[in-house]
N, C-alpha and C. Protein backbone atom coordinates (compact mmCIF):
# COMPACT_ATOMS: atom_id res chain seq x y z
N UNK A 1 66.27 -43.81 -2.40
CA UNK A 1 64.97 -44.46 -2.41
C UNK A 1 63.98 -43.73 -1.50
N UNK A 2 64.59 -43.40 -0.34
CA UNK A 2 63.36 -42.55 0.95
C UNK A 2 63.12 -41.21 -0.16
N UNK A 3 63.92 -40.41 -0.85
CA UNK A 3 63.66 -39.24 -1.37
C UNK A 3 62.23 -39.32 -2.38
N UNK A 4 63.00 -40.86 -3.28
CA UNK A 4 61.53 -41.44 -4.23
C UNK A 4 60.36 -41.26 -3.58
N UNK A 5 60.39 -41.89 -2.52
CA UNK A 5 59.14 -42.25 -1.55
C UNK A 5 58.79 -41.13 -1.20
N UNK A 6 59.33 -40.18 -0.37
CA UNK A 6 58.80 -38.97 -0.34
C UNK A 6 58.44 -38.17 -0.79
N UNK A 7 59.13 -38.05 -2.45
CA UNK A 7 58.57 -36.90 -3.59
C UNK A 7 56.98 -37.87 -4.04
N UNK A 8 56.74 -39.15 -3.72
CA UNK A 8 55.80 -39.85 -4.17
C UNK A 8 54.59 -39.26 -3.57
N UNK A 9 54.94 -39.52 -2.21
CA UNK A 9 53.99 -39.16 -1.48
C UNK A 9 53.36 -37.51 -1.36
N UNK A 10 54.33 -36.78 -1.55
CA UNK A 10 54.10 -35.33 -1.71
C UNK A 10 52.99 -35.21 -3.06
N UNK A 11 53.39 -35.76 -3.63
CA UNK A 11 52.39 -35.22 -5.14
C UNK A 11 51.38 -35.94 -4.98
N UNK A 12 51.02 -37.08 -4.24
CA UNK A 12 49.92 -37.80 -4.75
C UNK A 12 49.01 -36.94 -3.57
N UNK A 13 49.63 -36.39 -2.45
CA UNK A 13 48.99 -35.50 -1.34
C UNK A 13 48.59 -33.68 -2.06
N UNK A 14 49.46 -33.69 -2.95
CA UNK A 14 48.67 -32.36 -3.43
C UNK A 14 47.98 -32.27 -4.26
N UNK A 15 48.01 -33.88 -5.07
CA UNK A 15 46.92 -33.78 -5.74
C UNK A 15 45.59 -34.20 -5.44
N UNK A 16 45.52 -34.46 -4.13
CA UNK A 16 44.22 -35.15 -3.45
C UNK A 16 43.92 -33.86 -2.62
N UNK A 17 44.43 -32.80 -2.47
CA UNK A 17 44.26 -31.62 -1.58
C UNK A 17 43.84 -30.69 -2.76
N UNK A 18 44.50 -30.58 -3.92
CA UNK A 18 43.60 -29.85 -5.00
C UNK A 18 42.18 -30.54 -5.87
N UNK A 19 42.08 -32.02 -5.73
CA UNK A 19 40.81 -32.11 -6.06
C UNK A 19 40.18 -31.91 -4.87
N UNK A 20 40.29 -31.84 -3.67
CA UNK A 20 39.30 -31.75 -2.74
C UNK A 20 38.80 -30.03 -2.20
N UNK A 21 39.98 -29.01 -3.01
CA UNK A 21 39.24 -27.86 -3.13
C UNK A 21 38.70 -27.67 -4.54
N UNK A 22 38.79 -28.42 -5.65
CA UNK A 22 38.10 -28.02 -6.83
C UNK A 22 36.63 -28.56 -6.50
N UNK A 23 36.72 -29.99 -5.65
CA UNK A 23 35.25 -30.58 -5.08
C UNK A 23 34.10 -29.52 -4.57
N UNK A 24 35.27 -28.36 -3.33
CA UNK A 24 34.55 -27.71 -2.69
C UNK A 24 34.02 -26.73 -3.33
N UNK A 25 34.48 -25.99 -4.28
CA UNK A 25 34.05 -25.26 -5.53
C UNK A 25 32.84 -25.29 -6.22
N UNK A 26 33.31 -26.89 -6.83
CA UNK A 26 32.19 -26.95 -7.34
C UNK A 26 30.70 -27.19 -6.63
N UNK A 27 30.95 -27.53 -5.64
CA UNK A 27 29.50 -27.55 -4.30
C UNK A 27 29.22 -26.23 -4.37
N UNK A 28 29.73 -24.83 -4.01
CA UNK A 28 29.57 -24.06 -3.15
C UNK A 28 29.09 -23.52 -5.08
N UNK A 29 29.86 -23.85 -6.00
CA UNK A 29 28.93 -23.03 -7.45
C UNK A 29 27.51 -23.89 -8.00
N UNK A 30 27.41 -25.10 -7.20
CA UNK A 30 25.74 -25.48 -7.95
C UNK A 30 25.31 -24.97 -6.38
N UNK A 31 25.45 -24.88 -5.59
CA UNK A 31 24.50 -24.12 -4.68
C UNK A 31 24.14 -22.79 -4.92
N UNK A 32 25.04 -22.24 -5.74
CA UNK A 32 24.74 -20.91 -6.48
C UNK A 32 23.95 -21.18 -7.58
N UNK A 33 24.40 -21.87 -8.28
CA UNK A 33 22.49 -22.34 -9.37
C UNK A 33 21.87 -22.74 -8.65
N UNK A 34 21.86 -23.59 -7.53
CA UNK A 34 20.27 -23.61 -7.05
C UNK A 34 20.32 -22.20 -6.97
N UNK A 35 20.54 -21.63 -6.16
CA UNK A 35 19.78 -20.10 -5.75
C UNK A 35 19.58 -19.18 -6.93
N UNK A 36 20.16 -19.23 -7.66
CA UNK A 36 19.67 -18.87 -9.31
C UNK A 36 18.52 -19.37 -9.80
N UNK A 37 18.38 -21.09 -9.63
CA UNK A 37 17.21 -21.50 -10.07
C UNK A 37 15.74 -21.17 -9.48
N UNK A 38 15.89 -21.31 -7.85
CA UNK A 38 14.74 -20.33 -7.04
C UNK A 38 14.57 -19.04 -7.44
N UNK A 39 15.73 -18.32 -7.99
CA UNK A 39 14.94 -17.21 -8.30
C UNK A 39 14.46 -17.32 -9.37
N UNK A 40 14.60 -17.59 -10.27
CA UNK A 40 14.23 -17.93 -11.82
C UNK A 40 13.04 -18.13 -11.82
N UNK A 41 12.86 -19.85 -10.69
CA UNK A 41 11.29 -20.34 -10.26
C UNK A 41 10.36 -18.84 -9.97
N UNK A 42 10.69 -18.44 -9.03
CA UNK A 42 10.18 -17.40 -8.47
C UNK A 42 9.37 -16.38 -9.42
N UNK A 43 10.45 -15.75 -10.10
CA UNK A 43 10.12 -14.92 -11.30
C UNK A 43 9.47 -15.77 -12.65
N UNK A 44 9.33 -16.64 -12.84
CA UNK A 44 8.49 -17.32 -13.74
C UNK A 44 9.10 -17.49 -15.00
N UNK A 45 10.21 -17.64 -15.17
CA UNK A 45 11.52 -17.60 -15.88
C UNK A 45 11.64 -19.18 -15.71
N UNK A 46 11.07 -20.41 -16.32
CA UNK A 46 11.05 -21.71 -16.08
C UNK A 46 12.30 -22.41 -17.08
N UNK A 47 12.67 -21.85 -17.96
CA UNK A 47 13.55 -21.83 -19.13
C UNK A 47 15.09 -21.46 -18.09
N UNK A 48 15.45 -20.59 -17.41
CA UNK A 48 16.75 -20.19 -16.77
C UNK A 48 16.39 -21.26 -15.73
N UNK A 49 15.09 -21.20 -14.77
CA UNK A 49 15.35 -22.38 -13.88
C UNK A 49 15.80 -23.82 -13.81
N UNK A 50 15.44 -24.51 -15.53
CA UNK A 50 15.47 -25.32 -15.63
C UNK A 50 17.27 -25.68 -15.99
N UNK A 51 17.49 -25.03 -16.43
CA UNK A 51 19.13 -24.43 -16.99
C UNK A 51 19.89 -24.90 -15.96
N UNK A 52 19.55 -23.72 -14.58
CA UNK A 52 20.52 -23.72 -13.57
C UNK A 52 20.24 -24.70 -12.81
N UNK A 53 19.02 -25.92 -12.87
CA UNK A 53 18.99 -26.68 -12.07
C UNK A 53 19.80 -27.94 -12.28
N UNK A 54 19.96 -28.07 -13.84
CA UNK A 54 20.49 -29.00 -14.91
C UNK A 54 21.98 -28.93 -14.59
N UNK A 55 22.33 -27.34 -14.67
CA UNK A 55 24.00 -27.01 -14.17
C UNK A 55 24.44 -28.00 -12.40
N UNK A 56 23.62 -27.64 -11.60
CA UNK A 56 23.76 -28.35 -10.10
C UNK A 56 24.40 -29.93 -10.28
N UNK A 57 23.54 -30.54 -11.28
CA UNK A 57 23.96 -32.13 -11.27
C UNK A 57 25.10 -32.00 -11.90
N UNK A 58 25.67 -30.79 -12.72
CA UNK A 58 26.83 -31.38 -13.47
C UNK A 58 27.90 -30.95 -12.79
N UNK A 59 27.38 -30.34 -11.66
CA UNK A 59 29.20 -29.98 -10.83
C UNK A 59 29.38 -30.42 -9.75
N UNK A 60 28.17 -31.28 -9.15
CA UNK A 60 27.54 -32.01 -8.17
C UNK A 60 26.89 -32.88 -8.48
N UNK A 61 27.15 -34.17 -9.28
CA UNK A 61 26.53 -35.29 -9.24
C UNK A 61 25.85 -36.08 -7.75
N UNK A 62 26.60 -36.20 -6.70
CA UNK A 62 26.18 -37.03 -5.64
C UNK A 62 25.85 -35.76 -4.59
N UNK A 63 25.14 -34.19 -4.83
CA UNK A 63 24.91 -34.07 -3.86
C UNK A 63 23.41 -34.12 -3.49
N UNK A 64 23.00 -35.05 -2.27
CA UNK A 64 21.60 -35.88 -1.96
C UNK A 64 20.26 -34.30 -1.72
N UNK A 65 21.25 -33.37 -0.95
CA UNK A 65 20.61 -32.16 -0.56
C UNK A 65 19.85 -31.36 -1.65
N UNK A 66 20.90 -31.16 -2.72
CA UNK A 66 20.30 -30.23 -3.25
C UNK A 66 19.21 -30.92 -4.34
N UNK A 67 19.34 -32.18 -4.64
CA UNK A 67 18.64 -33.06 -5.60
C UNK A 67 16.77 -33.13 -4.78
N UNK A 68 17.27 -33.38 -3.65
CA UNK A 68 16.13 -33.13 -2.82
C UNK A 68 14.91 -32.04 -3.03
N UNK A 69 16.06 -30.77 -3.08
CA UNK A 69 15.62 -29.18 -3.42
C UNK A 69 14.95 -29.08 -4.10
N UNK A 70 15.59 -29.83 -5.57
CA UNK A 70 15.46 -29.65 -6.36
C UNK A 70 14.00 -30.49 -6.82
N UNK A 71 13.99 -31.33 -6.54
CA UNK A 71 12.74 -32.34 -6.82
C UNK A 71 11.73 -31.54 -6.39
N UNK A 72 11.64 -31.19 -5.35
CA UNK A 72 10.78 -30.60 -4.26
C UNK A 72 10.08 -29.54 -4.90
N UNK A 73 11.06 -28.75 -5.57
CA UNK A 73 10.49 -27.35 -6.60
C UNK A 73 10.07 -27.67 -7.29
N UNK A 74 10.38 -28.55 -7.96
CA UNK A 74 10.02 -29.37 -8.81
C UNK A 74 8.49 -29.57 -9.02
N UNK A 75 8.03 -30.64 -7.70
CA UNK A 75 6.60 -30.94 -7.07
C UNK A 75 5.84 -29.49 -7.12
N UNK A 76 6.53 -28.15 -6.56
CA UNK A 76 5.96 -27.24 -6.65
C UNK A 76 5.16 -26.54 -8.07
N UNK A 77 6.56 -26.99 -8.62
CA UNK A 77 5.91 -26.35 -10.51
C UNK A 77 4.80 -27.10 -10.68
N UNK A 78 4.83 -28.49 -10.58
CA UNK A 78 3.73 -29.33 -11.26
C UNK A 78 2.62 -28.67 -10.59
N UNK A 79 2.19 -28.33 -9.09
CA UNK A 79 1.29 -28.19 -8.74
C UNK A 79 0.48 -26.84 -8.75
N UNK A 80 1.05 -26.17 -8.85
CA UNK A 80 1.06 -24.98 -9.46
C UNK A 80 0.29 -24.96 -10.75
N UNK A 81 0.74 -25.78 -12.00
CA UNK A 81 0.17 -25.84 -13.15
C UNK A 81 -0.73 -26.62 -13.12
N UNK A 82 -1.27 -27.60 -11.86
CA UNK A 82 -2.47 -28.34 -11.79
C UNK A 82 -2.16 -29.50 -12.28
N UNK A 83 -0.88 -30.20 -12.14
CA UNK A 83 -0.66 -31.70 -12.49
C UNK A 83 -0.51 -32.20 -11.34
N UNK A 84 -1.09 -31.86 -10.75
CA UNK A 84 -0.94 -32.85 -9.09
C UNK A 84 -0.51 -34.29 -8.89
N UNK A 85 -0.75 -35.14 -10.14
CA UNK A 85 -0.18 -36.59 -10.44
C UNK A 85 1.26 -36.83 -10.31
N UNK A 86 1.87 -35.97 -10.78
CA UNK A 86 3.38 -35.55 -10.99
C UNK A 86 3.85 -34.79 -10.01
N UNK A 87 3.37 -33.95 -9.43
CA UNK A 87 3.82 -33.36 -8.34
C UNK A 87 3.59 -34.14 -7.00
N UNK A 88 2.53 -35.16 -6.63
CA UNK A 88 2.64 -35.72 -5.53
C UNK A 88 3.84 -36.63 -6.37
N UNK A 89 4.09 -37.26 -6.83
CA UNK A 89 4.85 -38.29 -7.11
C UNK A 89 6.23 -37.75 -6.75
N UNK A 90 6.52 -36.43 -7.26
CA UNK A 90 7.78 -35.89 -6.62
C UNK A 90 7.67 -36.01 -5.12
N UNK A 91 6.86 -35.16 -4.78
CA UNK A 91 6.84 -35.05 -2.98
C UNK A 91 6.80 -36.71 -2.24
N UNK A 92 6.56 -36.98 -2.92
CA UNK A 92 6.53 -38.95 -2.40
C UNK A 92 8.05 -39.42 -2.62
N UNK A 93 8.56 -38.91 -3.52
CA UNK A 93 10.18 -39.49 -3.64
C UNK A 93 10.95 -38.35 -3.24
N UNK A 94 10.64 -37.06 -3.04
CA UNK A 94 11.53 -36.33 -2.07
C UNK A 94 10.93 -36.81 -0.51
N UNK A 95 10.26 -37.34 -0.03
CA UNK A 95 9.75 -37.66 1.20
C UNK A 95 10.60 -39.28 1.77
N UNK A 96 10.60 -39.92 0.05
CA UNK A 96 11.69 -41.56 0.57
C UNK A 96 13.10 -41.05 0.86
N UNK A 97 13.25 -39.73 0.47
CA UNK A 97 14.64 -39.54 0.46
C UNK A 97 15.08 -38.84 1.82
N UNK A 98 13.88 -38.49 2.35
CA UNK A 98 14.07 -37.30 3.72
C UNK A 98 12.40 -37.63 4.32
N UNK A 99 12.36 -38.76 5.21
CA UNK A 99 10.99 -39.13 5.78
C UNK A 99 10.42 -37.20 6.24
N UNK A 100 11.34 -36.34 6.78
CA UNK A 100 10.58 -35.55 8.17
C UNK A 100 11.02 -34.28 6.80
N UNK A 101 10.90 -34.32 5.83
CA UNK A 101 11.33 -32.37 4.87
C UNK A 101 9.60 -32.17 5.18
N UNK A 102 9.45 -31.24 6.04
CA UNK A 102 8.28 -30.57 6.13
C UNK A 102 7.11 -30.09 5.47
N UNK A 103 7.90 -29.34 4.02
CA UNK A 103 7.40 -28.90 3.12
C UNK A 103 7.08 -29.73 2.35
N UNK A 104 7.42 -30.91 1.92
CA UNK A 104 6.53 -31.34 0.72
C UNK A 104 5.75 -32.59 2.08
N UNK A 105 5.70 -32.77 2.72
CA UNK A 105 4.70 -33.24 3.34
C UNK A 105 3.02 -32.61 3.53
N UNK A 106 3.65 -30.82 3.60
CA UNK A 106 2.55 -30.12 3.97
C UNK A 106 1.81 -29.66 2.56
N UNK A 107 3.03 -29.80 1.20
CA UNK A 107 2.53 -29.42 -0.16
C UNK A 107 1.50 -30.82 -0.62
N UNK A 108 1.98 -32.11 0.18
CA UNK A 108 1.36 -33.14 -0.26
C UNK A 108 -0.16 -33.57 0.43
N UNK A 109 -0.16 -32.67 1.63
CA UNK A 109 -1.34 -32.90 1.65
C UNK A 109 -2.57 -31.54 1.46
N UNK A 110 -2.04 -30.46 0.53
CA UNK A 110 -2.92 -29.96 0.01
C UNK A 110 -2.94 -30.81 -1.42
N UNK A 111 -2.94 -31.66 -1.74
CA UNK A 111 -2.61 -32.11 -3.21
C UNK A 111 -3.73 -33.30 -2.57
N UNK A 112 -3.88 -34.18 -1.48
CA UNK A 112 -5.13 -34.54 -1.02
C UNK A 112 -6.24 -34.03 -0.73
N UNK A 113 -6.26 -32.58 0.06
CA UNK A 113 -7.48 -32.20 -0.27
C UNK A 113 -8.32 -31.83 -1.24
N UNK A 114 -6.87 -31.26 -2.58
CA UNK A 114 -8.00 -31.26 -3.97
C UNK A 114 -8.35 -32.41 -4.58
N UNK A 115 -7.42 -33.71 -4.65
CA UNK A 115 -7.92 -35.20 -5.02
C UNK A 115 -8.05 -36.12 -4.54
N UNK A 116 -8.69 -35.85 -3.39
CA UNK A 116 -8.62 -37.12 -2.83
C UNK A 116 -10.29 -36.76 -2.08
N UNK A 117 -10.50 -38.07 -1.40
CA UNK A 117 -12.21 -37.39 -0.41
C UNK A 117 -11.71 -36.55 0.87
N UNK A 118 -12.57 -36.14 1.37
CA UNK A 118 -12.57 -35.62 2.57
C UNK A 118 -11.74 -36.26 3.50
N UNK A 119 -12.16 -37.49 3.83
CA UNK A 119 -11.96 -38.37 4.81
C UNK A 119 -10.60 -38.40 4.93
N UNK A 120 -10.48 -39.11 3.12
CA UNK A 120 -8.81 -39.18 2.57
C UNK A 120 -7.64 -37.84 3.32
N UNK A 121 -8.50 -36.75 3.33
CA UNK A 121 -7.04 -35.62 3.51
C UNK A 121 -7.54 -35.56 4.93
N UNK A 122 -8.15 -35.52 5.53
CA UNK A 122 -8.38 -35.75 6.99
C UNK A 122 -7.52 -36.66 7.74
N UNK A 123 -7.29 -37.97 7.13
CA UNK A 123 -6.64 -39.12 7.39
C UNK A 123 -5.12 -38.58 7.73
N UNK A 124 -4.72 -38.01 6.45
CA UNK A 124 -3.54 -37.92 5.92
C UNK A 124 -3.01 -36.56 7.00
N UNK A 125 -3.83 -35.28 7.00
CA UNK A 125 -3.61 -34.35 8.05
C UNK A 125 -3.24 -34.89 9.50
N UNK A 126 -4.17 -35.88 9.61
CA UNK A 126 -4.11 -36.46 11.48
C UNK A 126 -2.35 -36.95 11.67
N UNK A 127 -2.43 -37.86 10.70
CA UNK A 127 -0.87 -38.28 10.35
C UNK A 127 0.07 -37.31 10.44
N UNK A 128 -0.10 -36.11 9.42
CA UNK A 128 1.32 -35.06 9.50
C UNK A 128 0.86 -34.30 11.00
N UNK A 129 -0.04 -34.18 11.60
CA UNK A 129 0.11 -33.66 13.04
C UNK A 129 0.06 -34.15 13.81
N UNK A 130 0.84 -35.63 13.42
CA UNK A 130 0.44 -36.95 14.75
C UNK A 130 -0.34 -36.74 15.88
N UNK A 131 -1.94 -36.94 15.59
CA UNK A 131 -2.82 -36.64 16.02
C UNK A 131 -3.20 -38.07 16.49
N UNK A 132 -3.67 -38.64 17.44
CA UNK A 132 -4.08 -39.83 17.91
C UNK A 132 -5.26 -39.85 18.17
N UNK A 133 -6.38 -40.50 16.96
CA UNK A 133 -7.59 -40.64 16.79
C UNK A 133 -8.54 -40.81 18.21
N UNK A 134 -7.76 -41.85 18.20
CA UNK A 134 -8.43 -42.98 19.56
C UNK A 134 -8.29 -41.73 20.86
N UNK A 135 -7.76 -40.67 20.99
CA UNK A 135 -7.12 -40.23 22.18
C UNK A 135 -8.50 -38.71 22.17
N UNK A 136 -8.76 -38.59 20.92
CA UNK A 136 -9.74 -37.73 20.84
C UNK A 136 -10.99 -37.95 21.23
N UNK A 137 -11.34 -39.06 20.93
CA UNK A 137 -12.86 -39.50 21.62
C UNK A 137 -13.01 -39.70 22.96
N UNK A 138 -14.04 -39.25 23.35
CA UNK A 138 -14.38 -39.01 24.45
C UNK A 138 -14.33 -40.41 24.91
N UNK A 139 -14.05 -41.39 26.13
CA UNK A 139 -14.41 -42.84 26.69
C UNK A 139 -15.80 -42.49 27.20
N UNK A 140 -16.25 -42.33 27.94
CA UNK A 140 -17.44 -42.15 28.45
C UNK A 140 -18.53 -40.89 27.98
N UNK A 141 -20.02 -41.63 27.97
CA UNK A 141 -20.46 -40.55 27.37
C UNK A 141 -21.04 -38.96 28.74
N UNK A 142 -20.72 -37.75 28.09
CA UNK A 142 -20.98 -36.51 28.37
C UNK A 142 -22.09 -36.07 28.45
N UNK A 143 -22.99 -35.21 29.76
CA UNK A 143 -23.77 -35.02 30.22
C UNK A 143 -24.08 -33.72 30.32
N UNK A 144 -24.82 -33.06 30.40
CA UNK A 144 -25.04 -31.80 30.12
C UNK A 144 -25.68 -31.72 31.79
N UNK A 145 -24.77 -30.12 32.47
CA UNK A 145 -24.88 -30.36 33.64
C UNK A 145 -26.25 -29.22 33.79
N UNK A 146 -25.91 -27.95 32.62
CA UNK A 146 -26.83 -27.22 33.35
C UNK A 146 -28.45 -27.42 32.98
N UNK A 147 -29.51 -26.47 33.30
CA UNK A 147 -31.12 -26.56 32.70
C UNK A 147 -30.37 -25.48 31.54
N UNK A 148 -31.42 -25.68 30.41
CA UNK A 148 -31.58 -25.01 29.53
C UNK A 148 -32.17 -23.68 29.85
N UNK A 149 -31.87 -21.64 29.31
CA UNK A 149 -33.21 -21.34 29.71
C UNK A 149 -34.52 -21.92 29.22
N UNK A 150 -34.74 -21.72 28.06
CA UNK A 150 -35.89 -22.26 27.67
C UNK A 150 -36.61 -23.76 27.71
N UNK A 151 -37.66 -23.90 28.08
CA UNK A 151 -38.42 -25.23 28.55
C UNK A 151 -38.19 -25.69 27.43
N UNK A 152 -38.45 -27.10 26.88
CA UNK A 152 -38.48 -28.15 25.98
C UNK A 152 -39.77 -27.75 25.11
């Protein structure tokens, strides 16, 4: 009976040690389509990018990182082609997914300065450079110490 138990345990341990290097495999080969797909993006090859980005989810369903990536480039294509509707909308759900990814924060607020008012991407800039409005204004008002040369 201990032999049962032990040949039990042996196989159900190598087979949890060979899916967990076929797991690692398949991570380390859609990280290789992403980097296929950046270049693809890159080179303007949107047809192979779209391919190898499609390949990532199928050998990597749950990985959060590269889906991220991937959205993100994503936001990039749209904006690029001037759908800014679609591309902030990416950078807004790669941003719920990762509050602080830099880049589509900084892609999202050039996507305010072309649609949005002034004020609007001003707003939105102060924010990504946590800038403290109130801390900029002067409290008291400023005096001009020296004479002018010229008389009034």
């Amino acid at each position: 009976m201990k032999k049962i138990a032990f040949l039990l345990c042996a196989v159900v341990l190598l087979a949890w040690s060979s899916s967990q290097a076929a797991s690692e495999m398949a991570r380390k080969e859609a990280i290789n389509y992403y980097n296929a797909g950046v270049r693809a993006q890159k080179d303007g090859n949107l047809q192979e990018m779209k391919a190898s980005y499609t390949k990532i989810f199928i050998l990597d369903p749950e990985n959060k990182e590269l889906k991220k990536l991937v959205l993100h480039n994503y936001g990039v294509l749209y904006m690029k082609s001037g759908n800014y509707a679609k591309a902030e909308e990416n950078f807004l759900d790669v941003l719920k997914m990762d509050p602080n990814f830099e880049a589509a924060k900084k892609n999202l607020g050039l996507i305010y300065d072309k649609t949005r008012s002034k004020l609007e991407a001003l707003e939105y800039w102060l924010k990504f450079f946590n800038i403290d409005v109130n801390k900029m204004k002067p409290q008291n008002p400023i005096m001009a110490d020296e004479k002018p040369d010229q008389p009034f």
